[in-house]
C-alpha atoms as a PDB file:
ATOM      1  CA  UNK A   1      28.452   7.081 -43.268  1.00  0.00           C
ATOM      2  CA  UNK A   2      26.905   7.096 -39.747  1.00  0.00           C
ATOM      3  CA  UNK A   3      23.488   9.540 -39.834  1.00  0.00           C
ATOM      4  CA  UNK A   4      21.784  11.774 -36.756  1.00  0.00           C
ATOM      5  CA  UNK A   5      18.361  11.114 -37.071  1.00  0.00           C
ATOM      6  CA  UNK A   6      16.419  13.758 -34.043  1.00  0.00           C
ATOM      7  CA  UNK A   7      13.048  12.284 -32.893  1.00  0.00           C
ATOM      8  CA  UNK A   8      10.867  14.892 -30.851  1.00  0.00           C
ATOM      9  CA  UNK A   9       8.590  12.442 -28.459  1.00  0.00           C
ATOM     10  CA  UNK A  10       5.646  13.985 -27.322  1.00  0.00           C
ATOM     11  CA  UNK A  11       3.868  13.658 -24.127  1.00  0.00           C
ATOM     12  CA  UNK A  12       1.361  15.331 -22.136  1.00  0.00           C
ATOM     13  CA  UNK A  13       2.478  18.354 -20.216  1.00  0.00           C
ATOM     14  CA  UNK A  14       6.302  18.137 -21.453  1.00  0.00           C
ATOM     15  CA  UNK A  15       8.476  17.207 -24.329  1.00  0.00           C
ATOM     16  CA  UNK A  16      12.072  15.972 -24.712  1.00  0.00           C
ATOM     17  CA  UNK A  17      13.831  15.507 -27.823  1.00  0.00           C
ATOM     18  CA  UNK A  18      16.091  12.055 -28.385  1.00  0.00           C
ATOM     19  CA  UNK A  19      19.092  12.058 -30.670  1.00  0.00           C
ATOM     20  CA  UNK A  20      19.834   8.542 -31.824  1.00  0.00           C
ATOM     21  CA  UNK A  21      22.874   7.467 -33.682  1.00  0.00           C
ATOM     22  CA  UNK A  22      21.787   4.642 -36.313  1.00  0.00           C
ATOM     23  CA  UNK A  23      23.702   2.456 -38.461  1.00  0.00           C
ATOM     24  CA  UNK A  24      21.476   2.533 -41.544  1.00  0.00           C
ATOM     25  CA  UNK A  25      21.068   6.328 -42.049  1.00  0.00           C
ATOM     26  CA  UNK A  26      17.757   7.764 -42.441  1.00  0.00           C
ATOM     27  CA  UNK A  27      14.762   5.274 -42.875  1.00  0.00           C
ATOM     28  CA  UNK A  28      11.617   4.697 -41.513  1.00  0.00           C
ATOM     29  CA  UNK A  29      12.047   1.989 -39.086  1.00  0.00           C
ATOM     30  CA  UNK A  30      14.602   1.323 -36.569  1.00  0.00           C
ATOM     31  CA  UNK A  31      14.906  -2.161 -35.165  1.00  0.00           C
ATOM     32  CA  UNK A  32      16.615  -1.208 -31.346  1.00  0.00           C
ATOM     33  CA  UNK A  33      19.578  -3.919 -32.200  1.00  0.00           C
ATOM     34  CA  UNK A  34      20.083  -0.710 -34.771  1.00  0.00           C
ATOM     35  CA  UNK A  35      20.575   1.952 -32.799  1.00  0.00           C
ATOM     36  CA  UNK A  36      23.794   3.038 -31.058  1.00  0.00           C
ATOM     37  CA  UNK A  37      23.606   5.452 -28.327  1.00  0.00           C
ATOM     38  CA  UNK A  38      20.996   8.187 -27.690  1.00  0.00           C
ATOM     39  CA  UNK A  39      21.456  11.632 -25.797  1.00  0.00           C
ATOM     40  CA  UNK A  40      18.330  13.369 -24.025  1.00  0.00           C
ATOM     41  CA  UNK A  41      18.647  17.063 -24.197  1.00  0.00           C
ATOM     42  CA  UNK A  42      17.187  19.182 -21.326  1.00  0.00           C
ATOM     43  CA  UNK A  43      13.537  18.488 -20.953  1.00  0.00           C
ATOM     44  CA  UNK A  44      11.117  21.433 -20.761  1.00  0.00           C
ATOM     45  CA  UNK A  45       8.559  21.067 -18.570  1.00  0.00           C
ATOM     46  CA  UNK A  46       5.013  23.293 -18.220  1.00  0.00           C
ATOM     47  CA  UNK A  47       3.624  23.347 -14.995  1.00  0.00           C
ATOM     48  CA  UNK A  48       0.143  21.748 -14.688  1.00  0.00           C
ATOM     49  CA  UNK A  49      -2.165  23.965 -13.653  1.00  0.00           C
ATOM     50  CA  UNK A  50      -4.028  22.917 -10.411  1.00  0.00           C
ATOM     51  CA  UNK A  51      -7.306  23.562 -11.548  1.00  0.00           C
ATOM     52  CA  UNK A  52      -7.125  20.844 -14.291  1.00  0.00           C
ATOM     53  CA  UNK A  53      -5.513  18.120 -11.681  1.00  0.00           C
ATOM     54  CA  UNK A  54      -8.191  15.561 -10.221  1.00  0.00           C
ATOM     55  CA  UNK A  55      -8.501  16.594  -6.563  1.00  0.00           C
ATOM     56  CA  UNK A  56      -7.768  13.854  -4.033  1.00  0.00           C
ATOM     57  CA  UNK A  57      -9.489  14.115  -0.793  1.00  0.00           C
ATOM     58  CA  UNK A  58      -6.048  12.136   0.802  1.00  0.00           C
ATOM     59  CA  UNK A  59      -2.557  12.195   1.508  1.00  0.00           C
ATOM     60  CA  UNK A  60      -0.198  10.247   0.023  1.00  0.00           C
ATOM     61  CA  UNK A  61       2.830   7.955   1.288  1.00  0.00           C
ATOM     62  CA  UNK A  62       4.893   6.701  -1.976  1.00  0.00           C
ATOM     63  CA  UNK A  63       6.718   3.942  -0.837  1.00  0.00           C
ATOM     64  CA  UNK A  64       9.266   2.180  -3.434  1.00  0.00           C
ATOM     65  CA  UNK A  65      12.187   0.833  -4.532  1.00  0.00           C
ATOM     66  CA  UNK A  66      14.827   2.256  -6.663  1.00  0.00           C
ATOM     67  CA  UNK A  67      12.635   2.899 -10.078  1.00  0.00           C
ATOM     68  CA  UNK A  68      10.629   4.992  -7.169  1.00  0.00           C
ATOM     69  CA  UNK A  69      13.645   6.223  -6.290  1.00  0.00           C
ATOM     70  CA  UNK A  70      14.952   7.290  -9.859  1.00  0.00           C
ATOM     71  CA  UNK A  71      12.627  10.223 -10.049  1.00  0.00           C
ATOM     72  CA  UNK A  72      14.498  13.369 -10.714  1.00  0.00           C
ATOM     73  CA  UNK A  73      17.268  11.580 -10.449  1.00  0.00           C
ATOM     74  CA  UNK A  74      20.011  10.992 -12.891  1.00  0.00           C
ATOM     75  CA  UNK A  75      20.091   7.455 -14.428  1.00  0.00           C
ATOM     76  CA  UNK A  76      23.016   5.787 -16.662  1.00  0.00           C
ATOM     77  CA  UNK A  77      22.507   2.943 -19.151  1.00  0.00           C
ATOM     78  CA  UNK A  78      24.191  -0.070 -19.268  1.00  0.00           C
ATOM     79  CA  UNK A  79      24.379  -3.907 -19.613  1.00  0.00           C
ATOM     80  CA  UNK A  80      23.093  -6.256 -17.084  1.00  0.00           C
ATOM     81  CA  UNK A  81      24.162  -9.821 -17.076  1.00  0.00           C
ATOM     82  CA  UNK A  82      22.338 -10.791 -20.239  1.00  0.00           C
ATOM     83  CA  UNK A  83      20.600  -7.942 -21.370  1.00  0.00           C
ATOM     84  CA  UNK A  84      22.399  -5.542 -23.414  1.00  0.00           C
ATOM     85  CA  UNK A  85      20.997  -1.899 -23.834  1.00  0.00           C
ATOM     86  CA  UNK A  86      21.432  -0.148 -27.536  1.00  0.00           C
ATOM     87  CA  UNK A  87      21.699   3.299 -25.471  1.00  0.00           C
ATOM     88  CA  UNK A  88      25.015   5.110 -23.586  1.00  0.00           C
ATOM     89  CA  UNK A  89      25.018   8.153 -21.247  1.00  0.00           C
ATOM     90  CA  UNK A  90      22.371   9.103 -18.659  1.00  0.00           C
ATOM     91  CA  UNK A  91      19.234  10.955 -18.104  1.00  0.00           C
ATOM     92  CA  UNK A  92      17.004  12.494 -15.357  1.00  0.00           C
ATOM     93  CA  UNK A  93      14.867  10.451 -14.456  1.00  0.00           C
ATOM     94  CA  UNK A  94      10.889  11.917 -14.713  1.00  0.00           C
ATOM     95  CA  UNK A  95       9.771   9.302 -12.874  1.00  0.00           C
ATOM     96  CA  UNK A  96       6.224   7.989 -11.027  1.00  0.00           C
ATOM     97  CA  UNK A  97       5.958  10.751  -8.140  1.00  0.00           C
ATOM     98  CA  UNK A  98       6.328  13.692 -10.847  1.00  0.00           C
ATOM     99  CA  UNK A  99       3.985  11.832 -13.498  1.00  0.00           C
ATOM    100  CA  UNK A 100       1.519  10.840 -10.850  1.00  0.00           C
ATOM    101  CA  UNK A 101       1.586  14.769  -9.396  1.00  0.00           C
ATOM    102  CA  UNK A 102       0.892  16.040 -13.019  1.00  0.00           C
ATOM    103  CA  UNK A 103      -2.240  14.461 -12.938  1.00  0.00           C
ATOM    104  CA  UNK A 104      -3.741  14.289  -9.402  1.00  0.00           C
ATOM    105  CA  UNK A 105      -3.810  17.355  -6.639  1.00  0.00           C
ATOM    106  CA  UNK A 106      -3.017  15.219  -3.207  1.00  0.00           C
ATOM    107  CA  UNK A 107      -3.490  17.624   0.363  1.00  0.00           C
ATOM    108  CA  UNK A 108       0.397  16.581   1.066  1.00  0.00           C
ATOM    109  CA  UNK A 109       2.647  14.301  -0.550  1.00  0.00           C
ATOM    110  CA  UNK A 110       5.750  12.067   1.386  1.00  0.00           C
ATOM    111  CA  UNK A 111       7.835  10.125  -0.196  1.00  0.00           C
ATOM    112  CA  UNK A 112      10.227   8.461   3.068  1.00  0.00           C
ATOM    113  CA  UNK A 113      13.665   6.728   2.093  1.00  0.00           C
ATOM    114  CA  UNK A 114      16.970   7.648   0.687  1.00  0.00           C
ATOM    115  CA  UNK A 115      16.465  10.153  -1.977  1.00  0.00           C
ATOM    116  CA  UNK A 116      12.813   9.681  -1.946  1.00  0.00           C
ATOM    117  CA  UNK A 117      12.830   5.915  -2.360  1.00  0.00           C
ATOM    118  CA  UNK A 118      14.416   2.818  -0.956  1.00  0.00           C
ATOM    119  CA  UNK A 119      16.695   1.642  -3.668  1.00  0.00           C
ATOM    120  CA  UNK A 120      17.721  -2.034  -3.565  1.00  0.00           C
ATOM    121  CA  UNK A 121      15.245  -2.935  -0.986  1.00  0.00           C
ATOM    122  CA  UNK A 122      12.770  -5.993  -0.389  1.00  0.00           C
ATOM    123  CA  UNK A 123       9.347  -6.090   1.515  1.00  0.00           C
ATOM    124  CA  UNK A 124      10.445  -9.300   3.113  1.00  0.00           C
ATOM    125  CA  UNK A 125      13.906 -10.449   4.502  1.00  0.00           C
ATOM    126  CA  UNK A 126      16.240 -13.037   4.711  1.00  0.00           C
ATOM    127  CA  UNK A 127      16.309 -12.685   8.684  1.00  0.00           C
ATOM    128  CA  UNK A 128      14.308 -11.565  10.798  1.00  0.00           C
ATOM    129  CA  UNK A 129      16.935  -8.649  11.414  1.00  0.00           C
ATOM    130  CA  UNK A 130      17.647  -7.788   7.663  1.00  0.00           C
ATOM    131  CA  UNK A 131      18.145  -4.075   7.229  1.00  0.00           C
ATOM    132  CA  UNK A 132      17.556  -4.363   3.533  1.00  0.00           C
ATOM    133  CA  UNK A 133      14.003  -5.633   4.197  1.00  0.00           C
ATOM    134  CA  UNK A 134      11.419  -2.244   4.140  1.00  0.00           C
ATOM    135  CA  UNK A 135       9.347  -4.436   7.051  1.00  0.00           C
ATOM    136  CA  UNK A 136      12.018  -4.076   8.987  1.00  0.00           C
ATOM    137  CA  UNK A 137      12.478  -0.714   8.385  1.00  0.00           C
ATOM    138  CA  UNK A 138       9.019  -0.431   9.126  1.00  0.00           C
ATOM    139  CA  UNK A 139      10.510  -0.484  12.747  1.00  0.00           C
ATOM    140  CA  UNK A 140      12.614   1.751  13.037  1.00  0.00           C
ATOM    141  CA  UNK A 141      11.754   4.899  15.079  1.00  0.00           C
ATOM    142  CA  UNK A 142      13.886   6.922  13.288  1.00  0.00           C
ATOM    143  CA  UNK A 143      12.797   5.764   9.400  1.00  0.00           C
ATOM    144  CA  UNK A 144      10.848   9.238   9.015  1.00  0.00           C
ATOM    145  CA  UNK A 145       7.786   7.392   8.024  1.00  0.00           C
ATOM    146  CA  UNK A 146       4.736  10.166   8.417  1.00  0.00           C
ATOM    147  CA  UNK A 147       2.144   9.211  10.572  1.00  0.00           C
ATOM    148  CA  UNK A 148      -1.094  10.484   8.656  1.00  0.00           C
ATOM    149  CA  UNK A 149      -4.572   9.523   9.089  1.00  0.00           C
ATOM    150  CA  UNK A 150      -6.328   8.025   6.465  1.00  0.00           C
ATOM    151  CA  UNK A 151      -3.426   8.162   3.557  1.00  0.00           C
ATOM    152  CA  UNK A 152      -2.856   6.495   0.484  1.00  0.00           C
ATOM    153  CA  UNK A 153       0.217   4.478   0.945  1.00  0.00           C
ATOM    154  CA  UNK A 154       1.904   2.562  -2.537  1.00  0.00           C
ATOM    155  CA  UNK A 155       3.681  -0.470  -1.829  1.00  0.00           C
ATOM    156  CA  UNK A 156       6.316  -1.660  -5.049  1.00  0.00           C
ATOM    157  CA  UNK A 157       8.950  -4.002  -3.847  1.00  0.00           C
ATOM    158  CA  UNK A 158       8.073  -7.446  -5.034  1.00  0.00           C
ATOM    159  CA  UNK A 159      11.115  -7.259  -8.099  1.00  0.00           C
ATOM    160  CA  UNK A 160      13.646  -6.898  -5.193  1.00  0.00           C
ATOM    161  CA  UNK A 161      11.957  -9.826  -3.175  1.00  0.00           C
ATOM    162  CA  UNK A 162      12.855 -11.851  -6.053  1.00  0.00           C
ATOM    163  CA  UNK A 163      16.128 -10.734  -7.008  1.00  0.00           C
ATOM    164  CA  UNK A 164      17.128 -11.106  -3.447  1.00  0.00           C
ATOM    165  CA  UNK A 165      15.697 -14.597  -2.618  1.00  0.00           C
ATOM    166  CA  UNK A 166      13.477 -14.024  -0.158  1.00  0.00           C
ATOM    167  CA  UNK A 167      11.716 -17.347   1.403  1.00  0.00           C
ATOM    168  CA  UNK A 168       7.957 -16.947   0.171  1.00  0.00           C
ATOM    169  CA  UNK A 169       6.540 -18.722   3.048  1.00  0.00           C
ATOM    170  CA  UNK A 170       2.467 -19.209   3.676  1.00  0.00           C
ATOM    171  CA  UNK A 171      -0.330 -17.526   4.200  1.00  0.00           C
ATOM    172  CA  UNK A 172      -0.355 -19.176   7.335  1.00  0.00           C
ATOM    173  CA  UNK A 173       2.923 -16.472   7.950  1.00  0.00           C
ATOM    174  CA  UNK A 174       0.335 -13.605   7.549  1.00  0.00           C
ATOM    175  CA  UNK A 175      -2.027 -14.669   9.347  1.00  0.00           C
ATOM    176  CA  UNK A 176      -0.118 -15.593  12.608  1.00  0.00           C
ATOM    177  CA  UNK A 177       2.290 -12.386  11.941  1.00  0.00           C
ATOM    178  CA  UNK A 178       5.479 -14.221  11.625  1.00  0.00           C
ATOM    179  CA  UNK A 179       7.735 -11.915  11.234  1.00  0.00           C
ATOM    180  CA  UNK A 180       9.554 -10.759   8.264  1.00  0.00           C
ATOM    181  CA  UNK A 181      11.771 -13.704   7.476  1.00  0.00           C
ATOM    182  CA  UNK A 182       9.165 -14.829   5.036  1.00  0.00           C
ATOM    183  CA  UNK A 183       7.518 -12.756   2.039  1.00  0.00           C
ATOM    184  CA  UNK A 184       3.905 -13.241   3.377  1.00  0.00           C
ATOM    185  CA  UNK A 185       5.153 -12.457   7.343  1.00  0.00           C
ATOM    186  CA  UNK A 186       6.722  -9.281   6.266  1.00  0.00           C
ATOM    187  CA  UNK A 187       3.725  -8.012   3.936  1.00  0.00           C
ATOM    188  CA  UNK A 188       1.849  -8.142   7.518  1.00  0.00           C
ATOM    189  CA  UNK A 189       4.619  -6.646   9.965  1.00  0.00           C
ATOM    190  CA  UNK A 190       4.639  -4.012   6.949  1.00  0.00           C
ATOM    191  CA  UNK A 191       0.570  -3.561   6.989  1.00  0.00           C
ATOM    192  CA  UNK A 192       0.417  -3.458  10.921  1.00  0.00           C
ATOM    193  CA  UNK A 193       2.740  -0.384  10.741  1.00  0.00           C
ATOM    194  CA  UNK A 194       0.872   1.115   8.311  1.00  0.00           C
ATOM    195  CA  UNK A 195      -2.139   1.400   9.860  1.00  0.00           C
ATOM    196  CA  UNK A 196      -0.600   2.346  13.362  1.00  0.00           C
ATOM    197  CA  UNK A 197       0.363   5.118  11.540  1.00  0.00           C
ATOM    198  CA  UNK A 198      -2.772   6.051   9.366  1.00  0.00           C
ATOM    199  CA  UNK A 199      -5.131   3.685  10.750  1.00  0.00           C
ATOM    200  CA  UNK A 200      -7.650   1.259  10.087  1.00  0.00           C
ATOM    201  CA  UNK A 201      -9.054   3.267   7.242  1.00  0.00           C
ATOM    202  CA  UNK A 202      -5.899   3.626   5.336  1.00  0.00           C
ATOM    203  CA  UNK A 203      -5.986   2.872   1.634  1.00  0.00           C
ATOM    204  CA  UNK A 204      -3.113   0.341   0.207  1.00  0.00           C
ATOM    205  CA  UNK A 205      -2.261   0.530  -3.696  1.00  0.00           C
ATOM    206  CA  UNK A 206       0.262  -1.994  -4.379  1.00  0.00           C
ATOM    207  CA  UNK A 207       1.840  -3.296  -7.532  1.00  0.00           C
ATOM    208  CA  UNK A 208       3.385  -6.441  -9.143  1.00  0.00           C
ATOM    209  CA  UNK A 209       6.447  -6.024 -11.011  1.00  0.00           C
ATOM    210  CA  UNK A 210       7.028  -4.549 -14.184  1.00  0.00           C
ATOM    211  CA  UNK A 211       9.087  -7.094 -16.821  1.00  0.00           C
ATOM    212  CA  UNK A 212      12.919  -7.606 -15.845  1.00  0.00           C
ATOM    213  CA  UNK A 213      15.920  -9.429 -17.335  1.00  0.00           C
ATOM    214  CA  UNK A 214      18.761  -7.922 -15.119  1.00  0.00           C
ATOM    215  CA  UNK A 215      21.716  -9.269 -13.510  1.00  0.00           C
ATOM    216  CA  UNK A 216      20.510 -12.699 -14.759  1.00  0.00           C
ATOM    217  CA  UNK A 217      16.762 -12.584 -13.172  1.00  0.00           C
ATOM    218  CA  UNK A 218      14.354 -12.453 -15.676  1.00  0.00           C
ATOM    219  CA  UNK A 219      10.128 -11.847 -15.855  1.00  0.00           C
ATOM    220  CA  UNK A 220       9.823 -15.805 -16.183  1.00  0.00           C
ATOM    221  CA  UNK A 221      13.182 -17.388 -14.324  1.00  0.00           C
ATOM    222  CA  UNK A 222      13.029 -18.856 -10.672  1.00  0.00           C
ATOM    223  CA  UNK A 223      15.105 -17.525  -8.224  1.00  0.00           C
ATOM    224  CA  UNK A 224      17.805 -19.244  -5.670  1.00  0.00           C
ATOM    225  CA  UNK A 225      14.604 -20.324  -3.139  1.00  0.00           C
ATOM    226  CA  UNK A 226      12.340 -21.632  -6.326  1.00  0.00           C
ATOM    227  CA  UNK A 227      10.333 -18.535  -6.602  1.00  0.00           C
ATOM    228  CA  UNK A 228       8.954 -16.561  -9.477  1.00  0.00           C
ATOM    229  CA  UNK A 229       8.031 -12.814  -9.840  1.00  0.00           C
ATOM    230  CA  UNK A 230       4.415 -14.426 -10.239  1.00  0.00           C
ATOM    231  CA  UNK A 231       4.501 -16.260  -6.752  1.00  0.00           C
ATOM    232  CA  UNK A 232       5.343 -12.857  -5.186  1.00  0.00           C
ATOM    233  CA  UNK A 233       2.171 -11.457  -7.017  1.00  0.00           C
ATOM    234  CA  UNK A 234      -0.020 -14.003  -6.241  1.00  0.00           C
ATOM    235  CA  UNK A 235       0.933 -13.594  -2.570  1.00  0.00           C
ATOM    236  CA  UNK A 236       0.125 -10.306  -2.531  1.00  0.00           C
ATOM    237  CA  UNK A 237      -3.331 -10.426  -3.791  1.00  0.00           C
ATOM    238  CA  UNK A 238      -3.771 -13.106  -1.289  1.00  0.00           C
ATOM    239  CA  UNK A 239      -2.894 -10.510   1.482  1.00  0.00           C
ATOM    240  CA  UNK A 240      -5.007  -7.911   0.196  1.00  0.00           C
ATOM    241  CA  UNK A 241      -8.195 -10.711  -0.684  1.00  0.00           C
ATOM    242  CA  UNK A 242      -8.117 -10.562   3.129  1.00  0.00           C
ATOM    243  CA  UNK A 243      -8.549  -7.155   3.522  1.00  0.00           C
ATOM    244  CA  UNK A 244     -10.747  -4.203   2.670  1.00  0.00           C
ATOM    245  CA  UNK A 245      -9.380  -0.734   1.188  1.00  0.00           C
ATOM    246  CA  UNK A 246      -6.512  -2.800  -0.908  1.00  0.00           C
ATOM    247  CA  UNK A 247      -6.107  -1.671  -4.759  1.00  0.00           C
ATOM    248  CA  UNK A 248      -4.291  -3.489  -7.124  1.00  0.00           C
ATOM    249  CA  UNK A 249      -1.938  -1.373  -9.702  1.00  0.00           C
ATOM    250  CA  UNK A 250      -1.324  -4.674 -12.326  1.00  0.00           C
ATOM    251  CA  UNK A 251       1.950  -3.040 -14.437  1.00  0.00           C
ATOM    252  CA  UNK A 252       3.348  -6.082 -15.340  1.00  0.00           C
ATOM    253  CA  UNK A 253       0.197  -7.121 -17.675  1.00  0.00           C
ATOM    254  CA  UNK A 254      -1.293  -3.296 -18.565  1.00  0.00           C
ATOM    255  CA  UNK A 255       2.031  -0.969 -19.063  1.00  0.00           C
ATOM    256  CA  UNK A 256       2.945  -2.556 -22.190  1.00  0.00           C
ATOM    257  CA  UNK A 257       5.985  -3.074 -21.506  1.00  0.00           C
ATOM    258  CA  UNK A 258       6.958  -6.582 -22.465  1.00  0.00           C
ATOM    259  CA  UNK A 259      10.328  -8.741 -22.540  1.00  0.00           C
ATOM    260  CA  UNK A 260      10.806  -7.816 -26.190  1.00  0.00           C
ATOM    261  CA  UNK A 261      10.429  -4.316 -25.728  1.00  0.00           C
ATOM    262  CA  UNK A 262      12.528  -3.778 -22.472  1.00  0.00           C
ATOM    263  CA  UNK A 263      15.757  -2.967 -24.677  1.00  0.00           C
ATOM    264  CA  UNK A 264      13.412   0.490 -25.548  1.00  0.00           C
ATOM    265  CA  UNK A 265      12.106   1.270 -22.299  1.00  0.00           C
ATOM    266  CA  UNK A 266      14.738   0.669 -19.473  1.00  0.00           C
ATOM    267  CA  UNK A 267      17.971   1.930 -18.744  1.00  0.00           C
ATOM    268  CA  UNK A 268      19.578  -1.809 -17.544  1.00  0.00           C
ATOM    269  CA  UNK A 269      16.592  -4.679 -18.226  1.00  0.00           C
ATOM    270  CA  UNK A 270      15.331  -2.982 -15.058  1.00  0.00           C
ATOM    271  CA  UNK A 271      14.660   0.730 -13.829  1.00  0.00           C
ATOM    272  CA  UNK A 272      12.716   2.813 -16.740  1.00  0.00           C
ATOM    273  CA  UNK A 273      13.934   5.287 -19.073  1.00  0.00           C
ATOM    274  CA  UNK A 274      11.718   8.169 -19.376  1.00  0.00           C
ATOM    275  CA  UNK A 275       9.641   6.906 -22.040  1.00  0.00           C
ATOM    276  CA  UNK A 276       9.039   3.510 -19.804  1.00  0.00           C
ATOM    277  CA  UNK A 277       8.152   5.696 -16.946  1.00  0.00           C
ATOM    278  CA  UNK A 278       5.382   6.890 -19.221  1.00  0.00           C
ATOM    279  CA  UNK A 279       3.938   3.768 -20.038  1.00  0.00           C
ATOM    280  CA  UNK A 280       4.653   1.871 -16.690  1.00  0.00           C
ATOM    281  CA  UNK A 281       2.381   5.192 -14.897  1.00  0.00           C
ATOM    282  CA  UNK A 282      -0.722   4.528 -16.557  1.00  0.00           C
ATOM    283  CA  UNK A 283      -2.224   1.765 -14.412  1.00  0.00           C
ATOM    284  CA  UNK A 284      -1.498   3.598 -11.687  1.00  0.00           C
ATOM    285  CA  UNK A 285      -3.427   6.577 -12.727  1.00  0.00           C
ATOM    286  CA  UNK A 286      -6.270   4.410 -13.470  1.00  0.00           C
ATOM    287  CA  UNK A 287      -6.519   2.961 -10.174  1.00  0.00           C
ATOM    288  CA  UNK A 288      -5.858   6.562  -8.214  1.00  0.00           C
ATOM    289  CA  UNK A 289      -9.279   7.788 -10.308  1.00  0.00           C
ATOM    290  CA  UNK A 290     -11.168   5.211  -8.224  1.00  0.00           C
ATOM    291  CA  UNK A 291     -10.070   6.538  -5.363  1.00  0.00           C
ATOM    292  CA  UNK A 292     -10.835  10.355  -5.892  1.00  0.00           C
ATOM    293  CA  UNK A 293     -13.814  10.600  -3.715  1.00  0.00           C
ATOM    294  CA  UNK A 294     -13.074   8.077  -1.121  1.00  0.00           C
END
């Protein structure tokens, strides 16, 4: 006989309550190959009070993929080539703009794309004219980028530049602004525009990946052009070792979200459930407290 067992998770500022179906009835640990489906009621929410936010002295351009995307939006669980979720249904999405807001008071906040994220995109391309590639986009006079002096802008791409092959290239790509037919060409077209439209003293915070195993790409696997989610990292720090006013957000290594745990924490192997939202946010808050004063 198949038991409800209601867990009430509780986070700062908001709960939600999780009803999980189990196949051992009531007992004190539940091993996620255990557990069925689960159901997220309606989340109740307290606003934060602006007095206890940390003021920021800048604006702020959130720039992302689809997990970017996801906030406030509704997400559905399901398999991905390999990986195999023990949860059905969907859930709304509280995601890194509204976690990020609950904590820090920016002058404006902008958050360009579809739905306030570019879902499926890479930084790089696989032509020079891909219109999946965000450096592209970059160009485009009608992309509804803001152009704000002195911003914050977040750059989180690099799992799409893997899952979509994109040719690493050199350093030698960056440096000569190639173009964005290469990973390291395209994180320059991308910076150039950034600072033509915040300027020289704009502030980048950019991220590695969090861990993956969806639609056969995994944290550790190479992709179709030999690449790993680590080469895409690595080139990235390169990029910003060369510059000044670059942060680094490292989520793959500080979220705590591992391989073993991503059953738990995403809804596919790759965008976060609510509770991996929670965990994934944390490095970024720790790197937007450095930044309060600047």
């Amino acid at each position: 006989m198949k038991k409800l067992l209601a867990l009430l998770l509780c986070l700062p500022a908001y709960s939600q309550s999780m009803l999980v179906n189990t196949t051992s009835g009531n007992t004190t640990a539940y091993p996620t190959n255990e557990i069925e489906s689960v159901t997220f009621t309606e989340e109740t929410t307290e606003p934060v009070a602006t007095s206890s936010k940390i003021q920021m002295k800048r604006n702020i351009v959130f720039l992302g993929h689809s997990i970017w995307r996801n906030d406030n939006y509704f997400v559905k669980y399901q398999n991905s080539g390999t990986f195999v979720t023990p949860f059905t249904g969907t859930f709304k999405g509280r995601g890194y703009q509204t976690l990020l807001q609950e904590v820090f008071d920016f002058p404006s906040v902008y958050s360009p794309g579809p739905d306030g994220g570019y879902s499926g995109y890479s930084l790089g391309g696989t032509s020079a004219t891909d219109s999946k590639s965000i450096a592209v986009v970059a160009q485009q006079s009608d992309n509804g980028w803001p152009n704000v002096q002195n911003a914050i802008w977040t750059i989180d791409f690099i799992t799409n530049d893997f899952k979509r092959n994109v040719p690493l290239g050199s350093f030698s790509d960056y440096k000569n602004a190639t173009g964005p037919a290469t990973f390291y060409g395209a994180v320059r077209q991308l910076y150039d525009k950034i600072k033509a439209l915040s300027g020289n003293d704009v502030i980048i915070v950019f991220a590695n990946a969090t861990k993956r195993n969806n639609s056969n790409y995994t944290s550790t696997s190479q992709n179709t052009v030999g690449c790993t989610l680590a080469d895409y990292e690595l080139a990235l720090l390169t990029c910003a070792a060369f510059n000044t006013n670059w942060y680094f957000v490292d989520q793959n290594r500080l979220s705590g979200i591992t391989d073993e745990n991503l059953p738990a924490v995403t809804a596919d192997g790759l965008h976060l459930n609510n509770l991996g939202y929670t965990m994934a946010v944390r490095p970024w808050i720790d790197v937007l407290r450095t930044l309060a004063d600047k």
